[in-house]
N, C-alpha and C. Protein backbone atom coordinates (compact mmCIF):
# COMPACT_ATOMS: atom_id res chain seq x y z
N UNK A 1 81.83 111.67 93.49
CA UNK A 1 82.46 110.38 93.69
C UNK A 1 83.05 109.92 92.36
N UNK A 2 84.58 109.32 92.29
CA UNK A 2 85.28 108.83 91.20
C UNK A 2 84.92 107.26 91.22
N UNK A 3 84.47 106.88 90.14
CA UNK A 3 84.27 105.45 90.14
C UNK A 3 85.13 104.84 88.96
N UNK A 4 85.63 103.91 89.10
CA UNK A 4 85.95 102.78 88.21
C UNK A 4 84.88 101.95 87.89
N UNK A 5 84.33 101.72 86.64
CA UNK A 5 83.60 100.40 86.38
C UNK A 5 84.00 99.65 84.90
N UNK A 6 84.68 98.58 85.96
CA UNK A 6 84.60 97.43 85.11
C UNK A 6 84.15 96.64 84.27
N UNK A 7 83.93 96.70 83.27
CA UNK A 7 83.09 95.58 82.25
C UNK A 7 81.84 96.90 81.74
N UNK A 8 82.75 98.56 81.72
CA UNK A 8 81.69 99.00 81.19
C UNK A 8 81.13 98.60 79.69
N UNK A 9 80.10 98.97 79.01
CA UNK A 9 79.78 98.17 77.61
C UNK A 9 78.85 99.17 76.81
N UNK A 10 78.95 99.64 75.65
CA UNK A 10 77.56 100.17 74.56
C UNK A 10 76.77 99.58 74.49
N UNK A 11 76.60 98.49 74.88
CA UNK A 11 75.45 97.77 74.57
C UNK A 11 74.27 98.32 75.77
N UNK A 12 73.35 98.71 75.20
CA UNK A 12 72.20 98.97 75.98
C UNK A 12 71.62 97.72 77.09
N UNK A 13 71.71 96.72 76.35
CA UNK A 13 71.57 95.45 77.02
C UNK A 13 71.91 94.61 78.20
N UNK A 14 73.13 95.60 78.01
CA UNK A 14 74.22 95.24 79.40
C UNK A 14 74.08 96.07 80.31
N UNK A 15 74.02 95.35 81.49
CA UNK A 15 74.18 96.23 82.72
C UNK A 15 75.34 96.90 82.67
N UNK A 16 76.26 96.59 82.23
CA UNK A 16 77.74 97.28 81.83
C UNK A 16 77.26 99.16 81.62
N UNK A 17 76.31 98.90 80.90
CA UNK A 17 75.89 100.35 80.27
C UNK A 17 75.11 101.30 80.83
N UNK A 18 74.18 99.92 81.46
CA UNK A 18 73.08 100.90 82.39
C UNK A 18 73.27 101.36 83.56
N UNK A 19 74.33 100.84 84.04
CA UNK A 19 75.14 101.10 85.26
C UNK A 19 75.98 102.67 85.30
N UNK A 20 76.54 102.62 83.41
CA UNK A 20 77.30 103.50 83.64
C UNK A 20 76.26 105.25 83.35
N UNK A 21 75.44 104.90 82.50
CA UNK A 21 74.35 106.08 82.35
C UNK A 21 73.53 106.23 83.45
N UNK A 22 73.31 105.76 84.34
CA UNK A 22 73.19 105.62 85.56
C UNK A 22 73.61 106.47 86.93
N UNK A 23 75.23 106.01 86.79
CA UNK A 23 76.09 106.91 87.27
C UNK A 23 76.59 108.37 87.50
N UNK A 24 76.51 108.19 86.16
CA UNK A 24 76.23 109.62 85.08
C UNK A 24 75.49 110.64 85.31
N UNK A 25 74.07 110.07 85.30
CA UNK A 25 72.65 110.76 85.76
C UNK A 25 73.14 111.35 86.85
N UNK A 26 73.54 110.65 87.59
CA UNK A 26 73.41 111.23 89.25
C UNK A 26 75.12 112.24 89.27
N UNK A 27 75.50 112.41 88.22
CA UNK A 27 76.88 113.17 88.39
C UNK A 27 78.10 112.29 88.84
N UNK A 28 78.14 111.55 89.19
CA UNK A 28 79.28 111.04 89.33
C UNK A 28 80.12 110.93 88.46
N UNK A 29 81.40 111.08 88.64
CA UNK A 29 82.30 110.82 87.47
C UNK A 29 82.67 109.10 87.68
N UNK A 30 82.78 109.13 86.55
CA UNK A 30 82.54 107.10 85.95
C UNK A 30 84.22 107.30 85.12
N UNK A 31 84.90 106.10 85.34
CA UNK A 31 86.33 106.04 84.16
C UNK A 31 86.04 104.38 84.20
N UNK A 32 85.39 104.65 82.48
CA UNK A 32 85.49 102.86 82.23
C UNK A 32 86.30 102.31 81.97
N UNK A 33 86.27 100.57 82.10
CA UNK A 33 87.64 100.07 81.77
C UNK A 33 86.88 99.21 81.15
N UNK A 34 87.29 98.90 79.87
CA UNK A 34 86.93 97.82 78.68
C UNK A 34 88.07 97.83 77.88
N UNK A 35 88.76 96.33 77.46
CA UNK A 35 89.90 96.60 76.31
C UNK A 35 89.25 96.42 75.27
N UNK A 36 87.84 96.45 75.06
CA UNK A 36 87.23 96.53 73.45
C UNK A 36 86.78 97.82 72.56
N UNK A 37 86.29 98.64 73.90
CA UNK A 37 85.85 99.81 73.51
C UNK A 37 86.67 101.02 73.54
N UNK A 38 86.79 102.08 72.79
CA UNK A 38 87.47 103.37 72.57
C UNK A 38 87.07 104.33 73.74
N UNK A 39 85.42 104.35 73.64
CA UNK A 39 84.91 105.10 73.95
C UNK A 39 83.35 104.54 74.43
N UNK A 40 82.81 105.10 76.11
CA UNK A 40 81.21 104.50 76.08
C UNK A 40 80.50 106.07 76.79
N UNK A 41 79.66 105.79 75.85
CA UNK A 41 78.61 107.61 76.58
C UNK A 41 78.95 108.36 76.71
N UNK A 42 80.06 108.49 75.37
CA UNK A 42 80.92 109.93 75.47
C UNK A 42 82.63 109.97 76.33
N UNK A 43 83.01 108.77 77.32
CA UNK A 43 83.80 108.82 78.17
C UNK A 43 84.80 107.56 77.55
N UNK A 44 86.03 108.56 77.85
CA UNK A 44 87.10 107.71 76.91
C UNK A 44 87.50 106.01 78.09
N UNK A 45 87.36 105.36 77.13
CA UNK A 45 87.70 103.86 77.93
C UNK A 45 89.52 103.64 78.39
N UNK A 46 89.85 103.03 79.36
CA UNK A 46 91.09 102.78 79.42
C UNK A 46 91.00 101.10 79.45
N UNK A 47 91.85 100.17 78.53
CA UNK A 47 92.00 98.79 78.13
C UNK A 47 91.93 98.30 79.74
N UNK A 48 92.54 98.52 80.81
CA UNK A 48 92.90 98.02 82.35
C UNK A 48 93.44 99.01 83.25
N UNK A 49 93.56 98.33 84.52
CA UNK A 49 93.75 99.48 85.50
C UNK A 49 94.86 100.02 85.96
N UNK A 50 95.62 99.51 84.89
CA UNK A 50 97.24 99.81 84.79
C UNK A 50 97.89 101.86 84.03
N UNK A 51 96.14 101.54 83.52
CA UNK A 51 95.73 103.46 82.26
C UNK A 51 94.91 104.27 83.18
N UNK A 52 94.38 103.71 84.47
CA UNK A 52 93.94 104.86 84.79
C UNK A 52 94.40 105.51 85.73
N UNK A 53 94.96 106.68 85.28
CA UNK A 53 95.98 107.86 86.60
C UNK A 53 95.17 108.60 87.62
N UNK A 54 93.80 108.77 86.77
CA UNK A 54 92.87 109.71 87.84
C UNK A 54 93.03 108.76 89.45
N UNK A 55 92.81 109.80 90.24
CA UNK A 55 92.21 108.98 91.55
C UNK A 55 91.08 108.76 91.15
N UNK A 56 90.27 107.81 92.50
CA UNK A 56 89.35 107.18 92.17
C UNK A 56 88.70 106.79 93.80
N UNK A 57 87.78 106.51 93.83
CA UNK A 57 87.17 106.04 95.13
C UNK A 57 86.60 104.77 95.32
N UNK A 58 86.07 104.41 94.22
CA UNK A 58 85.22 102.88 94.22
C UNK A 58 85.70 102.50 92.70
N UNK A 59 86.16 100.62 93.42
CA UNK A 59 85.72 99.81 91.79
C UNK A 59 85.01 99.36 91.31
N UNK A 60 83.99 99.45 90.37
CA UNK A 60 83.02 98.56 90.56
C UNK A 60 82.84 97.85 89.59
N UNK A 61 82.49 96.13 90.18
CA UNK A 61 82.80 95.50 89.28
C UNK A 61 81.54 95.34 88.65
N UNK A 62 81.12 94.79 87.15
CA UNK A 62 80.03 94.15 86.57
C UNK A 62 79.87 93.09 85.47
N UNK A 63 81.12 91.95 85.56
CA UNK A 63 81.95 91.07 85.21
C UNK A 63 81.31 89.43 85.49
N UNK A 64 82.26 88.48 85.15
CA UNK A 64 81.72 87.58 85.68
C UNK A 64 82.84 86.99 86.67
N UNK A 65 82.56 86.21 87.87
CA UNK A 65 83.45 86.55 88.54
C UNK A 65 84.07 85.83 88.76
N UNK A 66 84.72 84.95 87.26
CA UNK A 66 86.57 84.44 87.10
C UNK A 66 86.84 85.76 87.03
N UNK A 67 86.09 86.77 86.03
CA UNK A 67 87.25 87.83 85.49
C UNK A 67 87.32 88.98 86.73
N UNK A 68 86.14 88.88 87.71
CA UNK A 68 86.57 89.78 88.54
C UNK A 68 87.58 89.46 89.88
N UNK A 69 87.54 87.76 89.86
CA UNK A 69 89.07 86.68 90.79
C UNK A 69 89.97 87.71 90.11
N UNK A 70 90.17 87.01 88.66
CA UNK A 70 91.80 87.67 88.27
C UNK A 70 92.18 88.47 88.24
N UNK A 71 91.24 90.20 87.97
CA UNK A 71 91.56 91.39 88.38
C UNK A 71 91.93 91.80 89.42
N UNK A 72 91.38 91.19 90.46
CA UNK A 72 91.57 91.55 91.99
C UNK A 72 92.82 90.87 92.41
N UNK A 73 93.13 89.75 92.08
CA UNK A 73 94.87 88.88 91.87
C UNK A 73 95.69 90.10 91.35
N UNK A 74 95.16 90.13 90.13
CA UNK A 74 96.84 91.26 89.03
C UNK A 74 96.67 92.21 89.76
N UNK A 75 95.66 93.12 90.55
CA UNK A 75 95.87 93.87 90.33
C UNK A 75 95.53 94.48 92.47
N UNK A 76 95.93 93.43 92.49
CA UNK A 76 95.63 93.33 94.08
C UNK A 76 96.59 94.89 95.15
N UNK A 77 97.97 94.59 94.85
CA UNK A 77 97.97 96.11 94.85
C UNK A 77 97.84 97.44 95.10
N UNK A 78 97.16 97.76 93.89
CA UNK A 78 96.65 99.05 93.43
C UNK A 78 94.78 98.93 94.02
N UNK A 79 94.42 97.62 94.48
CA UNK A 79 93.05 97.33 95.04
C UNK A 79 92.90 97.42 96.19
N UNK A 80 93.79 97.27 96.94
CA UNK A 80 93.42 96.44 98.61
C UNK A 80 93.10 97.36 99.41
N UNK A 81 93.76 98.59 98.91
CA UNK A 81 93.06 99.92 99.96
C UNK A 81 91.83 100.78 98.85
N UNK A 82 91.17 100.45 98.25
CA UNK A 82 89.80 101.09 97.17
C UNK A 82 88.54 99.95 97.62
N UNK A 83 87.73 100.73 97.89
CA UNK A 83 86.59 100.39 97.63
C UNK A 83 86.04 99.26 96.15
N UNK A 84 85.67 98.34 96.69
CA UNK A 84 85.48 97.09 95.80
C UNK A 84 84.08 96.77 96.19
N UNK A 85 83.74 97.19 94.78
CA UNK A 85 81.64 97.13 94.60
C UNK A 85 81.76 95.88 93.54
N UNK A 86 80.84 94.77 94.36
CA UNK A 86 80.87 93.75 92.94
C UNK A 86 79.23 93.57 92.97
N UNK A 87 78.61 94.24 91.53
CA UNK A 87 77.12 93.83 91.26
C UNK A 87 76.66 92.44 91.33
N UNK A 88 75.23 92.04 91.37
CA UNK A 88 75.07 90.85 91.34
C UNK A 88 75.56 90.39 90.10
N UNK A 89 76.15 88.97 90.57
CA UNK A 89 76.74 88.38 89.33
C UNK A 89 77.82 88.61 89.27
N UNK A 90 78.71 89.65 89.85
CA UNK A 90 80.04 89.45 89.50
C UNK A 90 80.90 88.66 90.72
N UNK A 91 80.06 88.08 91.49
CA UNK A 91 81.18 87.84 92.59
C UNK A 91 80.50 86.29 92.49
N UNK A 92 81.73 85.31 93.75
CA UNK A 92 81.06 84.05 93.72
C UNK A 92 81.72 83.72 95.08
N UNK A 93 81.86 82.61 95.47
CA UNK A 93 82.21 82.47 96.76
C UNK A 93 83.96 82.48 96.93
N UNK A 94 84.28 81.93 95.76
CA UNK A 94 85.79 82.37 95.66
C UNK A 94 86.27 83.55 95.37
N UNK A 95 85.65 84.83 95.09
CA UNK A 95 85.83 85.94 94.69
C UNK A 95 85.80 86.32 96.70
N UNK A 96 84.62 86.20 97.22
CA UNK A 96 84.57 86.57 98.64
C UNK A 96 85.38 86.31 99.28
N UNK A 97 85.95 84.96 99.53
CA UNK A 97 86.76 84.51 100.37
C UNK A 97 88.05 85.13 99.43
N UNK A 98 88.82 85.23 98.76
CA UNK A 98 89.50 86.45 98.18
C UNK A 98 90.01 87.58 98.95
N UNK A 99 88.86 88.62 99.06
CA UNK A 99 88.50 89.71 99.12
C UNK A 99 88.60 89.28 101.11
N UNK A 100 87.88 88.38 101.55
CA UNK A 100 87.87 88.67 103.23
C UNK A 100 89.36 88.04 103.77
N UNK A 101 90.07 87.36 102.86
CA UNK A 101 91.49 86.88 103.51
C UNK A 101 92.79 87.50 102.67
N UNK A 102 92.50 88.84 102.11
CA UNK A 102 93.53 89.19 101.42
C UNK A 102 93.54 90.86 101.87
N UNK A 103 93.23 91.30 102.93
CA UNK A 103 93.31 92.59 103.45
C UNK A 103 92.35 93.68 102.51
N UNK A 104 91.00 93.02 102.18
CA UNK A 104 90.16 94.33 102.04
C UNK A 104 89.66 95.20 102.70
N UNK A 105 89.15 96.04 103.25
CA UNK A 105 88.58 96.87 104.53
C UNK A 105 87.31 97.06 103.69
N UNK A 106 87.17 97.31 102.78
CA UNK A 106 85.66 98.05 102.03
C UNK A 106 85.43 97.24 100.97
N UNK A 107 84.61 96.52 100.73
CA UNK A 107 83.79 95.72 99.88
C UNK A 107 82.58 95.56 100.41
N UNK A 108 81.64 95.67 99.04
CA UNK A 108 80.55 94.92 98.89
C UNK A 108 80.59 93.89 97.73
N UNK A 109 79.16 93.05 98.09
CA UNK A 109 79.01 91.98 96.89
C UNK A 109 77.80 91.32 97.04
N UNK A 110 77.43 91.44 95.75
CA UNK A 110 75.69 90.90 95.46
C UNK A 110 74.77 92.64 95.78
N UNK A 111 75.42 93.56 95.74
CA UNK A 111 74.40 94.50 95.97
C UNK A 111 74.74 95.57 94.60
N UNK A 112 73.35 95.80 94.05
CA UNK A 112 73.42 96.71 93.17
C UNK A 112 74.08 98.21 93.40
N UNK A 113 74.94 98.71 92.60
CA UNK A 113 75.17 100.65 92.71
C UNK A 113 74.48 101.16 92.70
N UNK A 114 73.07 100.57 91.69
CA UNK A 114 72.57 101.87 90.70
C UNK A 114 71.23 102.05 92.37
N UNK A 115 71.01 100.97 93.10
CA UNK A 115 69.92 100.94 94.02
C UNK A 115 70.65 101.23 95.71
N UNK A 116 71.53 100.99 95.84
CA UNK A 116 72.21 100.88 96.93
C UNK A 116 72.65 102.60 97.36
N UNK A 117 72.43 103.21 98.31
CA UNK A 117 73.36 104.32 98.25
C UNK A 117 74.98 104.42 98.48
N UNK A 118 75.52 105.67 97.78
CA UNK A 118 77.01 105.39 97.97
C UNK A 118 77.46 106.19 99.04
């Protein structure tokens, strides 16, 4: 499985990170998107989702969720037919109503990746 995750992070601290070593573990291929970082756990970062060419199967978000509203706005799109994973915390009730009146077919929200099966 190709994943996008959003708000990946080095910081051990962050679910950003543990999400993505996580991922990892279990083989999945992970393409992070952070415009701060170069590089996280070895895997080259792309600034937004405008850099990443690979296909992909799921986005997943781990953001807070103005920033995961406005991604899903810019970038609505290149979103509306992908799988849209938002961890707890990244979604809010305006992120949902979003996502159920703007032609998503596949979303979740409020449910963990790392516990949830894919």
């Amino acid at each position: 499985m190709k994943i996008v995750l959003i708000g990946a992070s080095n910081n051990p601290e962050k679910y950003g990170n543990k999400i993505m070593k996580n991922l990892l573990s279990k083989w999945h291929t992970v393409i992070p998107v952070n415009p701060k970082e170069k590089e996280i756990e070895w895997v080259k970062t792309h600034i937004n989702l405008w850099f990443v060419k690979t296909k992909y199967d799921i986005v997943n978000f781990v953001v807070p969720p103005e920033v995961t509203l406005q991604i899903l706005e810019k970038y609505y799109e290149v979103l509306k037919d992908k799988k849209i994973w938002c961890q707890p915390g990244a979604s809010n009730e305006e992120v949902k109503s979003f996502l159920e009146n703007n032609e998503f077919k596949d979303y979740i929200t409020d449910s963990c990746i790392m516990v949830e099966k894919i």
